[in-house]
N, C-alpha and C. Protein backbone atom coordinates (compact mmCIF):
# COMPACT_ATOMS: atom_id res chain seq x y z
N UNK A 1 62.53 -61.24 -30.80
CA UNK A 1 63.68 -60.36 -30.93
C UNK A 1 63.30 -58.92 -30.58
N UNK A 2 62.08 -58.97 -30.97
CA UNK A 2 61.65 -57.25 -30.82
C UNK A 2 61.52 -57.00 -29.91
N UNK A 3 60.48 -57.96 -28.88
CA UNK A 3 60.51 -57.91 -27.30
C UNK A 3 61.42 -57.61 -26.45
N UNK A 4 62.47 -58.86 -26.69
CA UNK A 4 64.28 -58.57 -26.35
C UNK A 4 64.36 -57.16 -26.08
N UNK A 5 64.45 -56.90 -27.34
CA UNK A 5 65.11 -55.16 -27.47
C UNK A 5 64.38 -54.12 -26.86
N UNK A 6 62.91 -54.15 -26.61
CA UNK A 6 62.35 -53.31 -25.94
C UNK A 6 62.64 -53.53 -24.33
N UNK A 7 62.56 -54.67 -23.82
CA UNK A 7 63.12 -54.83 -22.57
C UNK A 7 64.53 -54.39 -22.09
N UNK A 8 65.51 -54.89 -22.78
CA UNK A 8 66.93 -54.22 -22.61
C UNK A 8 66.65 -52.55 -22.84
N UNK A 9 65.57 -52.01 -23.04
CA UNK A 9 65.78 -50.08 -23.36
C UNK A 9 64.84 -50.17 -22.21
N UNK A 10 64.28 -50.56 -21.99
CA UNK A 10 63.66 -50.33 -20.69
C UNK A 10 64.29 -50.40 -19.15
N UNK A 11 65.17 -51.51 -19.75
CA UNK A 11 65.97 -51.84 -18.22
C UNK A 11 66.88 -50.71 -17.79
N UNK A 12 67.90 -50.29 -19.24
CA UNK A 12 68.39 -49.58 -19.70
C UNK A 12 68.08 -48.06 -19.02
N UNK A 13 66.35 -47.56 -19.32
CA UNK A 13 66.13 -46.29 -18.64
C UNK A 13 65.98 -46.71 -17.33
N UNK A 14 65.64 -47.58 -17.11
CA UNK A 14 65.32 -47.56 -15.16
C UNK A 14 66.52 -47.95 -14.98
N UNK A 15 67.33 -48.17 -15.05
CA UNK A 15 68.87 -48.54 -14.48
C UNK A 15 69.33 -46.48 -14.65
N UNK A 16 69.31 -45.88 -15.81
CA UNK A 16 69.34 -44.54 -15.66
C UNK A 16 68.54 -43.91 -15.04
N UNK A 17 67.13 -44.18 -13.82
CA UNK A 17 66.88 -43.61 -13.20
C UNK A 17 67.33 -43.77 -11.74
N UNK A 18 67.67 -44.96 -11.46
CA UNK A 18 68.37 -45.32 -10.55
C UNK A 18 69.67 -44.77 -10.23
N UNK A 19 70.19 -44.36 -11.06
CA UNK A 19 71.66 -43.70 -11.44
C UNK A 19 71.56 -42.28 -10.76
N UNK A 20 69.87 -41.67 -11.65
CA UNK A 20 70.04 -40.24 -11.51
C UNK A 20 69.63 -40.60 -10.09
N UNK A 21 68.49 -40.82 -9.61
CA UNK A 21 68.08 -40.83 -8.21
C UNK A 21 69.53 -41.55 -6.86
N UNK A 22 70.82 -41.91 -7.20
CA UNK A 22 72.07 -41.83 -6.40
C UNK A 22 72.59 -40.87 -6.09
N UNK A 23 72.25 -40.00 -7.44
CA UNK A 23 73.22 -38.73 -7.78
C UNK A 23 72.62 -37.59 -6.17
N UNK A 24 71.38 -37.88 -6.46
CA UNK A 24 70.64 -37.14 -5.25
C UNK A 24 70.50 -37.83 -3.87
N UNK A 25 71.45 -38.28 -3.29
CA UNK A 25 71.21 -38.97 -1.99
C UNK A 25 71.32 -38.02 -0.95
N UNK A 26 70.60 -38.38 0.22
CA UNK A 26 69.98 -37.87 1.82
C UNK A 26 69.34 -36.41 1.02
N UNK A 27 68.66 -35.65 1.76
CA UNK A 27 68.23 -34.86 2.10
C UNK A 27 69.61 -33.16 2.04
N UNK A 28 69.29 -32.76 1.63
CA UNK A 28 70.36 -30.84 2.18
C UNK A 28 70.21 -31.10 3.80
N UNK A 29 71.51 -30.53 4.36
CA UNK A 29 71.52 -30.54 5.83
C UNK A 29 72.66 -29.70 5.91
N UNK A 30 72.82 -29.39 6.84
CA UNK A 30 74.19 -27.99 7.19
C UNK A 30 74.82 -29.27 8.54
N UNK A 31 76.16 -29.64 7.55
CA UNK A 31 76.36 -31.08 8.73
C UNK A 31 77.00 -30.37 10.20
N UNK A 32 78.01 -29.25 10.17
CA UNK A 32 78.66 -28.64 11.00
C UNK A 32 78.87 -27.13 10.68
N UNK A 33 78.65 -26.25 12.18
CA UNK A 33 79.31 -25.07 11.83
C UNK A 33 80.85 -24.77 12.97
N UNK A 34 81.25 -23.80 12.85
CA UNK A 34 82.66 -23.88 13.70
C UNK A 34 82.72 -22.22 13.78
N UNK A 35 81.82 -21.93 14.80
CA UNK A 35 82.50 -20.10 14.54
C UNK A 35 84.13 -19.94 15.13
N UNK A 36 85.02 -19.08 14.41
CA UNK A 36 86.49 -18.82 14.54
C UNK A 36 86.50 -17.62 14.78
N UNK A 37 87.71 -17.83 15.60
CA UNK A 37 87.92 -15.72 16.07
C UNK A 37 89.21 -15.65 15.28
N UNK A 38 89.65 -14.42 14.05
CA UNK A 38 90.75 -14.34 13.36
C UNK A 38 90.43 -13.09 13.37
N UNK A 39 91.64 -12.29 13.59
CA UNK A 39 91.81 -11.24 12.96
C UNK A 39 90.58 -10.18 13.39
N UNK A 40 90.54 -10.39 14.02
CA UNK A 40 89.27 -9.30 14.68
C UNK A 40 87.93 -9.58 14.01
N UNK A 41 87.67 -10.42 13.84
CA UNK A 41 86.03 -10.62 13.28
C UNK A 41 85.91 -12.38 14.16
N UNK A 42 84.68 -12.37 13.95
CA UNK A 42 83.76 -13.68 14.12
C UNK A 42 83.69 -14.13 12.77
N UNK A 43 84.40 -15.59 12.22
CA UNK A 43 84.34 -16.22 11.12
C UNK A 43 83.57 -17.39 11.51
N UNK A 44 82.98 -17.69 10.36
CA UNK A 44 81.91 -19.09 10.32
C UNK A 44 82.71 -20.29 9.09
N UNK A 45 83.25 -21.05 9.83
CA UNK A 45 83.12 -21.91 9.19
C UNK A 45 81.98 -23.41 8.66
N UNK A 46 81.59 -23.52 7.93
CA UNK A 46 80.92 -24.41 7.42
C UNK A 46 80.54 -25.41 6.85
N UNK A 47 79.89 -26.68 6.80
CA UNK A 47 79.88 -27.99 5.91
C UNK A 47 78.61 -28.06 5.97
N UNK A 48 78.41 -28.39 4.47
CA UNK A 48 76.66 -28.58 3.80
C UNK A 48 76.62 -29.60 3.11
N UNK A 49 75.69 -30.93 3.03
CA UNK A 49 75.75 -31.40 2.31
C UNK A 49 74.31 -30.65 1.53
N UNK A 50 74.73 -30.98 0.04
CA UNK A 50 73.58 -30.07 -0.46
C UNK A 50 73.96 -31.21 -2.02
N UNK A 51 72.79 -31.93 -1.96
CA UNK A 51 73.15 -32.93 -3.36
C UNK A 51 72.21 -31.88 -3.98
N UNK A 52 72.58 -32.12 -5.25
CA UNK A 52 71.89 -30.92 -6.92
C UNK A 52 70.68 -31.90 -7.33
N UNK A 53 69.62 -31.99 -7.21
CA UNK A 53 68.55 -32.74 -8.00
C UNK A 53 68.90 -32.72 -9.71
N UNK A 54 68.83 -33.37 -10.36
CA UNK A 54 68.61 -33.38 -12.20
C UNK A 54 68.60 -32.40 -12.55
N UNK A 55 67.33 -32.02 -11.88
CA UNK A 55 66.65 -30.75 -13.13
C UNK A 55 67.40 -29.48 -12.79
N UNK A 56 68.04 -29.34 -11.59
CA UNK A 56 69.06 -28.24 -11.30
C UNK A 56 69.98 -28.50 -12.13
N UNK A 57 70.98 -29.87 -12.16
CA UNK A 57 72.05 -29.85 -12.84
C UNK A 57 71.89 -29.53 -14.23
N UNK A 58 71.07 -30.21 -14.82
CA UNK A 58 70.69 -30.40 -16.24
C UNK A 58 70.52 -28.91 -16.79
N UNK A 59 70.04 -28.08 -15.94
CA UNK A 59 69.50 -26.75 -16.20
C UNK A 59 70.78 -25.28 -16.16
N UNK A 60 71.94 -25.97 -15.01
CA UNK A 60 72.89 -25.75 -15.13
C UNK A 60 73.79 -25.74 -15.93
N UNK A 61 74.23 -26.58 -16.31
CA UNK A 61 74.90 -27.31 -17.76
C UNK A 61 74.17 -26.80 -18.95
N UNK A 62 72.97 -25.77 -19.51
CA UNK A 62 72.52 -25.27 -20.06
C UNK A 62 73.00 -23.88 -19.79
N UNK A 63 73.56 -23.14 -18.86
CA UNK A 63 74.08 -21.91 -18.69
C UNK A 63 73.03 -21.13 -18.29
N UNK A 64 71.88 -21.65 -17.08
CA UNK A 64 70.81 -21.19 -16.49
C UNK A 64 71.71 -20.74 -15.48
N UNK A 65 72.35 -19.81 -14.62
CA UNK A 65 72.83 -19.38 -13.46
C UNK A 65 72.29 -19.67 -12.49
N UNK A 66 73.17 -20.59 -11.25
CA UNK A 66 72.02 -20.65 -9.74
C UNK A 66 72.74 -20.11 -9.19
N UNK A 67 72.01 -19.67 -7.97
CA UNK A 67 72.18 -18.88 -6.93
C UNK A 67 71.91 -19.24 -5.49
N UNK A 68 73.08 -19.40 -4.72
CA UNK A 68 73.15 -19.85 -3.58
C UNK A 68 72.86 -19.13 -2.26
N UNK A 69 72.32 -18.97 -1.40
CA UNK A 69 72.49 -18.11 -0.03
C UNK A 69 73.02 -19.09 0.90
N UNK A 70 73.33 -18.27 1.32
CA UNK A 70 73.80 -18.99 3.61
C UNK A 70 72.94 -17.77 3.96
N UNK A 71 72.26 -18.16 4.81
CA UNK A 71 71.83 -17.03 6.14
C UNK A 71 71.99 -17.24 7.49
N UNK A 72 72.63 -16.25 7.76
CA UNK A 72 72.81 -16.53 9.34
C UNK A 72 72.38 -15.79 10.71
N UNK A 73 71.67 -16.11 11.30
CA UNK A 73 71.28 -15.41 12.61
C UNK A 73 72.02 -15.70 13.79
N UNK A 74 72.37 -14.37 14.24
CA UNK A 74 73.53 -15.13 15.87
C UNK A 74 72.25 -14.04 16.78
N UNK A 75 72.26 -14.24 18.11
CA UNK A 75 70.99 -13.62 18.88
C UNK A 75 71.99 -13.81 20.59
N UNK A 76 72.14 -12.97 20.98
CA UNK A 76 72.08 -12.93 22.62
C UNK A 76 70.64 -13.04 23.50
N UNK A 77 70.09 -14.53 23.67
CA UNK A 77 69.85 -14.69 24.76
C UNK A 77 69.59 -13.25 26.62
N UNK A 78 68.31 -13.10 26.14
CA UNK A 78 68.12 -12.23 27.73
C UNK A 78 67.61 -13.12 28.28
N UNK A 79 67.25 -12.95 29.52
CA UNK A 79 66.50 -13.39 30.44
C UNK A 79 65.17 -12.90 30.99
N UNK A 80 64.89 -11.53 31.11
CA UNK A 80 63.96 -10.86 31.11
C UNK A 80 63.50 -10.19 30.11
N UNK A 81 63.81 -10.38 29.10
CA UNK A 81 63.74 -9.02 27.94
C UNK A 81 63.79 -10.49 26.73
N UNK A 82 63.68 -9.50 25.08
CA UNK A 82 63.42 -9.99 24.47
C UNK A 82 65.06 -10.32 23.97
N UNK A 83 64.96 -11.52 23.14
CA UNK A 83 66.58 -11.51 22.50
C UNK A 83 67.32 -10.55 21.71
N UNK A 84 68.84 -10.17 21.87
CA UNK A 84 69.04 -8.67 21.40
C UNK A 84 69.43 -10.22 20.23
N UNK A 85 68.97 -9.11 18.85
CA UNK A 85 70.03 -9.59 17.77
C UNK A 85 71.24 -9.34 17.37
N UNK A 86 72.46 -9.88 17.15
CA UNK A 86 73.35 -9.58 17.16
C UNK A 86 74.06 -9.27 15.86
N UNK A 87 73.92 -10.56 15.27
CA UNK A 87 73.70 -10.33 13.57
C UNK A 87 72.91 -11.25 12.72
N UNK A 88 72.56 -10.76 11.58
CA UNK A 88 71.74 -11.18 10.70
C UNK A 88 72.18 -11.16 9.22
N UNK A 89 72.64 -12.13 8.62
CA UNK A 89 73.69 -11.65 7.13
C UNK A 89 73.53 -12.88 6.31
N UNK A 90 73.78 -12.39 5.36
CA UNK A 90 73.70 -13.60 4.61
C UNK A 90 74.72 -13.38 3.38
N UNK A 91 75.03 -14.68 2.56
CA UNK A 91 76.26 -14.33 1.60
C UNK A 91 75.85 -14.97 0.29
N UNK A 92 76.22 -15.24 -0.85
CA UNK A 92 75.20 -15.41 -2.06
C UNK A 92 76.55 -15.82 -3.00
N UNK A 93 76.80 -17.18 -3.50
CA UNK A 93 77.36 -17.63 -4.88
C UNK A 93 76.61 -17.57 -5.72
N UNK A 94 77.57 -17.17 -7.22
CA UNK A 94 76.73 -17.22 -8.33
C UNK A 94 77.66 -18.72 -8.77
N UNK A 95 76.92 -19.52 -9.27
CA UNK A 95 77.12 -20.36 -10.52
C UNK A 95 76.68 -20.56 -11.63
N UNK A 96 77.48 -20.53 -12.45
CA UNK A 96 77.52 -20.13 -14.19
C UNK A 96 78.04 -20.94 -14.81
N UNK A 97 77.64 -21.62 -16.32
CA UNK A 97 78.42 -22.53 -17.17
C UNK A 97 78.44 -21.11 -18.27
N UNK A 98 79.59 -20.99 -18.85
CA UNK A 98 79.72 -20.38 -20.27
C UNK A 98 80.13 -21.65 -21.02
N UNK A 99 78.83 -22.13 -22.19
CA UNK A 99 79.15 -22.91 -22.98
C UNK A 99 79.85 -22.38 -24.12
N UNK A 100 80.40 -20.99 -24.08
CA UNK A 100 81.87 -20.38 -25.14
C UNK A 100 83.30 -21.25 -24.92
N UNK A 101 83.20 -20.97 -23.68
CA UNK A 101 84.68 -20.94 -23.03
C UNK A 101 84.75 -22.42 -22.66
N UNK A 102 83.24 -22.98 -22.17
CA UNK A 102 83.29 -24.80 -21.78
C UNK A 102 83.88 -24.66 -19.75
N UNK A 103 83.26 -23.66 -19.45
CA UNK A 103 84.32 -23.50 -18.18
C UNK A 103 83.30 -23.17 -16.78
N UNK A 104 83.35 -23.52 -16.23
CA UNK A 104 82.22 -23.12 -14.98
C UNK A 104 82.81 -21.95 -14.12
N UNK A 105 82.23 -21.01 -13.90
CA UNK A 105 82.41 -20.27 -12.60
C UNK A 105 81.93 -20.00 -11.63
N UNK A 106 82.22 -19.54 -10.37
CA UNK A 106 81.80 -19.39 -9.35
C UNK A 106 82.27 -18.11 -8.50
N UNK A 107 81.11 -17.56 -7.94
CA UNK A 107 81.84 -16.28 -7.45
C UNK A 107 80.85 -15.73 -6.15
N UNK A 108 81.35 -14.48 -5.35
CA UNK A 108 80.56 -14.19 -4.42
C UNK A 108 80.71 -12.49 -4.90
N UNK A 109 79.57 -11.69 -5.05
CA UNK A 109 80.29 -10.16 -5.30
C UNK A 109 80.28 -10.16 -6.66
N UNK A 110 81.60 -9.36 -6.97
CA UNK A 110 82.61 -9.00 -8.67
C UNK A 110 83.50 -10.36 -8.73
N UNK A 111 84.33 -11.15 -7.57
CA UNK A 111 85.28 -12.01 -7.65
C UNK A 111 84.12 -13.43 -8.07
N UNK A 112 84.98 -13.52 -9.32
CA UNK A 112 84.49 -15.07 -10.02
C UNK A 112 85.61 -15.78 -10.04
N UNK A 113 85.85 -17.16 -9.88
CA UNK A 113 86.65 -17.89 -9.90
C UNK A 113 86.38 -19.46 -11.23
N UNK A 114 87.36 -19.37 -11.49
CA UNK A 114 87.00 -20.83 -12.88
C UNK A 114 87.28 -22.02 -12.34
N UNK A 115 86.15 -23.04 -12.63
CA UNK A 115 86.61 -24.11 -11.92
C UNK A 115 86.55 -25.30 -13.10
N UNK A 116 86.59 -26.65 -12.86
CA UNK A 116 86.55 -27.26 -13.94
C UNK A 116 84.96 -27.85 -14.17
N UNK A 117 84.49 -28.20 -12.93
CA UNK A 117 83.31 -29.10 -12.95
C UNK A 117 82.28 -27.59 -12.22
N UNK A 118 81.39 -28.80 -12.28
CA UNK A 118 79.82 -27.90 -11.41
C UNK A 118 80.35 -28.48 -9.88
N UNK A 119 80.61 -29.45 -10.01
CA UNK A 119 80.95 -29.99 -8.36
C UNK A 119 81.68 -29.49 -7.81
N UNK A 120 83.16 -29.12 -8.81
CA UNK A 120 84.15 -28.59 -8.07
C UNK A 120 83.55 -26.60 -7.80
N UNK A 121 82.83 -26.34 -8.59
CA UNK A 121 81.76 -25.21 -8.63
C UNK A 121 81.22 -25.04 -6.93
N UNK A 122 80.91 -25.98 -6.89
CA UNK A 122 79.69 -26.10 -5.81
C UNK A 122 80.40 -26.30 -4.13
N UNK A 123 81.93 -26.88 -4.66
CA UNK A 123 82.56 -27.23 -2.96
C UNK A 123 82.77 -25.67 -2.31
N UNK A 124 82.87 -24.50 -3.35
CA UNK A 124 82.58 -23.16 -2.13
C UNK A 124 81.36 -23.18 -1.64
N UNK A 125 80.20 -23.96 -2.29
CA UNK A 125 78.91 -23.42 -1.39
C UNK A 125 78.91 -24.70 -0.35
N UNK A 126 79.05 -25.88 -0.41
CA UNK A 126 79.35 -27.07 0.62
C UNK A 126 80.27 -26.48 1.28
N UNK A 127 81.34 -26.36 1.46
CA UNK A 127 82.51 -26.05 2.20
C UNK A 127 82.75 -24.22 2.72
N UNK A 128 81.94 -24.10 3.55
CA UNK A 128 82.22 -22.68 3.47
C UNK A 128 83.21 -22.16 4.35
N UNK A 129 84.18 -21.33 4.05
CA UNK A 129 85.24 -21.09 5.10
C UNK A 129 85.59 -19.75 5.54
N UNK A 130 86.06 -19.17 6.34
CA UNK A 130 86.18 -17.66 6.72
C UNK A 130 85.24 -16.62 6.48
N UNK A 131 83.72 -16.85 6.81
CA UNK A 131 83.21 -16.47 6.18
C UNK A 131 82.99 -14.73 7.71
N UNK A 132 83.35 -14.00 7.36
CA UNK A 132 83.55 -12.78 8.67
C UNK A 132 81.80 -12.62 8.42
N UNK A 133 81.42 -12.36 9.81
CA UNK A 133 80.12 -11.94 9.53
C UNK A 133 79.98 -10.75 10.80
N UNK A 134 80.75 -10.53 12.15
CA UNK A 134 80.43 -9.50 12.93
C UNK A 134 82.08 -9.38 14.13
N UNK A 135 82.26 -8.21 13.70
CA UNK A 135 83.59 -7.53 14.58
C UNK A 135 83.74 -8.56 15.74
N UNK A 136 84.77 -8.57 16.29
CA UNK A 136 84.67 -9.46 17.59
C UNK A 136 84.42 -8.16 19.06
N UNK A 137 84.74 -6.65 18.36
CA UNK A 137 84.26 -5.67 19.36
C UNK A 137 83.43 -5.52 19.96
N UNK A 138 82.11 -6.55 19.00
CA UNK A 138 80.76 -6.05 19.43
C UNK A 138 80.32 -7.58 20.53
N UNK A 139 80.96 -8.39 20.36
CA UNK A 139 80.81 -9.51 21.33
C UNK A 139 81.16 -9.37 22.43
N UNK A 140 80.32 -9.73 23.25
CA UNK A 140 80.57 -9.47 24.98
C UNK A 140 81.03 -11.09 25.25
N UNK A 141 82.72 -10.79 26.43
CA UNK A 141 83.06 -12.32 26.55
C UNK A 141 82.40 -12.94 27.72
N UNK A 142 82.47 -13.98 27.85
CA UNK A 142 81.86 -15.20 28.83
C UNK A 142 80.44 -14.98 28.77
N UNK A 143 79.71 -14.31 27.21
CA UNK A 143 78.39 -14.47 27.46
C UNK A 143 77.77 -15.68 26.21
N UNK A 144 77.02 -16.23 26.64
CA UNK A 144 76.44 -17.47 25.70
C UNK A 144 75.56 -16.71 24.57
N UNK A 145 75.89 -16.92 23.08
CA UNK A 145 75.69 -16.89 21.89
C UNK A 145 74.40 -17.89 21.38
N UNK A 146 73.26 -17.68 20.90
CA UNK A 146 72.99 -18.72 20.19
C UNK A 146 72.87 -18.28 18.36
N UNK A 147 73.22 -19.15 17.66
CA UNK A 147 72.86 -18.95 16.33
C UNK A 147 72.14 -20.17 15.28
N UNK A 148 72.02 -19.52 14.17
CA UNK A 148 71.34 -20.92 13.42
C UNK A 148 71.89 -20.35 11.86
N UNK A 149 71.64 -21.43 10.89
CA UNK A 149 72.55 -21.04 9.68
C UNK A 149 71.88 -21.76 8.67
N UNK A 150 71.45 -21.53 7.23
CA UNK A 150 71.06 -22.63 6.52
C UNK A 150 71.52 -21.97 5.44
N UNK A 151 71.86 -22.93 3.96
CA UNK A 151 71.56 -22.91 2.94
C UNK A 151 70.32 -22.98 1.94
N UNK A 152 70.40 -21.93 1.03
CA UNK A 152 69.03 -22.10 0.20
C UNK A 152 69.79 -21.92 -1.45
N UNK A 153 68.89 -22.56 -2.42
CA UNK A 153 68.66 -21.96 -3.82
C UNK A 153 68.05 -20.68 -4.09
N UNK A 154 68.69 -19.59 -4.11
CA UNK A 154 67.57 -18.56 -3.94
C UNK A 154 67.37 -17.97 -5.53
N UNK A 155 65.99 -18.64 -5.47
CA UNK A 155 65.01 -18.47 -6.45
C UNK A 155 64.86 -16.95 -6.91
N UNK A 156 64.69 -15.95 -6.09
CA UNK A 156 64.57 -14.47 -6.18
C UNK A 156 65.59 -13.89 -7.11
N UNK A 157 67.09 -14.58 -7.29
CA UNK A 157 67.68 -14.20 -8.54
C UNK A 157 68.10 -14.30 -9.48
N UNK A 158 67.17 -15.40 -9.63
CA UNK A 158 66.88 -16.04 -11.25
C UNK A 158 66.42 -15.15 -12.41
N UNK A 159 66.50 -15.65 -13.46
CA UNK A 159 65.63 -14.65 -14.23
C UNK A 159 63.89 -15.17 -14.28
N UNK A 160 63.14 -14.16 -14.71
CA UNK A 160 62.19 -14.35 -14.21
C UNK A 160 60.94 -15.73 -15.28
N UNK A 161 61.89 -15.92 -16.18
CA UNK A 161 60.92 -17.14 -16.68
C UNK A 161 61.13 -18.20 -15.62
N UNK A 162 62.78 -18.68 -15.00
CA UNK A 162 62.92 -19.72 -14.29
C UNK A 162 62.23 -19.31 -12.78
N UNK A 163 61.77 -18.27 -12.65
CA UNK A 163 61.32 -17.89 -11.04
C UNK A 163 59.89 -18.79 -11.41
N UNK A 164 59.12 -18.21 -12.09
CA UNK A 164 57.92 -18.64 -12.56
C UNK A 164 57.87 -20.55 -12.48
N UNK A 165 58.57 -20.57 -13.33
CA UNK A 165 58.92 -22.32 -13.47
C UNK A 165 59.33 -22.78 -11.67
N UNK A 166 60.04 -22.19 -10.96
CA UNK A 166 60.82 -22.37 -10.07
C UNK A 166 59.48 -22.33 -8.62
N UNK A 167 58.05 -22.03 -9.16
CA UNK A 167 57.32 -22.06 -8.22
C UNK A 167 56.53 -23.17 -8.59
N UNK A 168 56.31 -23.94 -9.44
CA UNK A 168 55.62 -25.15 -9.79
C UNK A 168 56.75 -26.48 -9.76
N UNK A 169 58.01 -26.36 -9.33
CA UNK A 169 58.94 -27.39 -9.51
C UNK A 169 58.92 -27.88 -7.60
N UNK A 170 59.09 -28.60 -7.45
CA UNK A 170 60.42 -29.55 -6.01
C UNK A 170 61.59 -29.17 -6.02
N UNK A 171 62.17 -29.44 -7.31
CA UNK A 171 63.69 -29.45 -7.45
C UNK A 171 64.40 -27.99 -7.04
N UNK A 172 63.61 -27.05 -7.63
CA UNK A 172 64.26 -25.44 -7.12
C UNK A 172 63.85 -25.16 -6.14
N UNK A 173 63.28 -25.50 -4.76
CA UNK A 173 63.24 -25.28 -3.35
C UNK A 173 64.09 -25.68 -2.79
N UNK A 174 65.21 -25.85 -3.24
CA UNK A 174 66.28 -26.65 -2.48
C UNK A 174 66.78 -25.61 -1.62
N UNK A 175 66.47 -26.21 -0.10
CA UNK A 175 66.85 -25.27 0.99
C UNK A 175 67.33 -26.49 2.17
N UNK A 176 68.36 -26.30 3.12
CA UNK A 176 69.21 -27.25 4.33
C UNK A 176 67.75 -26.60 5.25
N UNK A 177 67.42 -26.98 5.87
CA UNK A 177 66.55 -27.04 7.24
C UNK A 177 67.44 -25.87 8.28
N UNK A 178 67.10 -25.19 9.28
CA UNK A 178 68.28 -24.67 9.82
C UNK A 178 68.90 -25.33 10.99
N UNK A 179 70.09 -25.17 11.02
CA UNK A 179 70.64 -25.82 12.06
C UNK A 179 72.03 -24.69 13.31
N UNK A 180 71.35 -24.86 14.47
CA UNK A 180 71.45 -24.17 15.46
C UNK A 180 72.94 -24.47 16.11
N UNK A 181 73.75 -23.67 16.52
CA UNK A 181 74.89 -23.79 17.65
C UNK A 181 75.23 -22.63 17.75
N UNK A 182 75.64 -23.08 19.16
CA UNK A 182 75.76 -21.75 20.17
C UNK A 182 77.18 -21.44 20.46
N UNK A 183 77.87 -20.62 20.93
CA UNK A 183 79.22 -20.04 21.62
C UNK A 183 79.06 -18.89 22.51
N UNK A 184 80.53 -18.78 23.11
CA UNK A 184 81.14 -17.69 23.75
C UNK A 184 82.38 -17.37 23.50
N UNK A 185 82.87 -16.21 23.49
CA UNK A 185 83.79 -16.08 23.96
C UNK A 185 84.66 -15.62 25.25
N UNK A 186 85.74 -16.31 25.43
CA UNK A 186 86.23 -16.33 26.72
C UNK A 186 86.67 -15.13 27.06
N UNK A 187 86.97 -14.36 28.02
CA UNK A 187 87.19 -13.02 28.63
C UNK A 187 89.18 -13.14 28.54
N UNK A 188 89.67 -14.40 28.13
CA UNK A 188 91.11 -14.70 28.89
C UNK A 188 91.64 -14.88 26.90
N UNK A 189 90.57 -15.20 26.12
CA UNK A 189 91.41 -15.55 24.56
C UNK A 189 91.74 -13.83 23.91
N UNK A 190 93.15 -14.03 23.55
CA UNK A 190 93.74 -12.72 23.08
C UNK A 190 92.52 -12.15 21.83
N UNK A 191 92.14 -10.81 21.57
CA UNK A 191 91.31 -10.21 21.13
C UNK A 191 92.66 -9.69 19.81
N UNK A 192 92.57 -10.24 18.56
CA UNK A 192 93.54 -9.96 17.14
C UNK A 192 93.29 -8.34 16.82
């Protein structure tokens, strides 16, 4: 009987590690970007898959704050000369549990927004949309663009017990690999 019961708690935790290790499927990757011309800027639109390892979530749900970046490099291509840079920027969510209120937020800046879950938390940093990063004045048309874009956990604005912890862990390096696409714009599309 005793055996029994130790086997069923055993199965029990490896069936819960199996669970947690779903929760984390593929790898971070930046699946698509879409630069948009609105309104007089160059907007980036974006899709990340970015699964949360355990010890992020778990640490989350404790009201540890993470911190998200995008960085983005766009570069004009010379031919004889070195590449001019064009822009270089990056943008930063905070995510927060207040276990007062029971409420997650999310924000970029001063603007925080309440959401219900960490997931639903997290679809501004997966889903990124309008994100303006350079005038469309400063783009020259019919010339070829290249850029690259990734997501990271950025560790640097943690507080500093979790930075410390955050250099002996896996789980807090969570960074997308970067991933590259290029544009132009046409000399003939109306300038907003």
């Amino acid at each position: 009987m005793m055996l029994r019961r130790l086997l069923i708690l055993l199965l029990c935790f490896f069936l819960g590690q199996v669970h947690a290790q779903e929760e984390v499927s593929g790898d971070p990757e930046v699946l698509s970007i879409e630069p948009v011309l609105a309104d007089g800027w160059l907007n980036i639109d974006a899709d990340v898959h970015l699964p949360l390892p355990y010890e992020l979530r778990y640490s989350a749900e404790r009201g540890v704050t993470l911190y998200f970046t995008a960085d983005i490099e766009i570069m004009q291509p010379r031919r004889w000369w070195f590449d001019k840079e064009v822009v270089r920027s990056e943008q930063t969510w905070r995510v927060v549990y207040n276990a007062l209120t029971r409420q997650w937020r999310v924000g970029t800046g001063d603007l925080t927004l309440p959401e219900a879950s960490l997931d639903d938390a997290l679809t501004f940093v997966r889903n990124i949309r309008g994100w303006a990063v350079v005038p469309t004045a400063e783009l020259e048309p019919d010339t070829l663009y290249v850029g690259r874009m990734r997501v990271r956990l950025d560790t640097s604005l943690l507080a500093r017990p979790f930075r410390v912890h955050a250099l002996n862990s896996s789980a807090w390096s969570l960074s997308t690999p970067w991933k590259d696409f290029n544009f132009s714009i046409s000399a003939g599309e109306p300038q907003p």
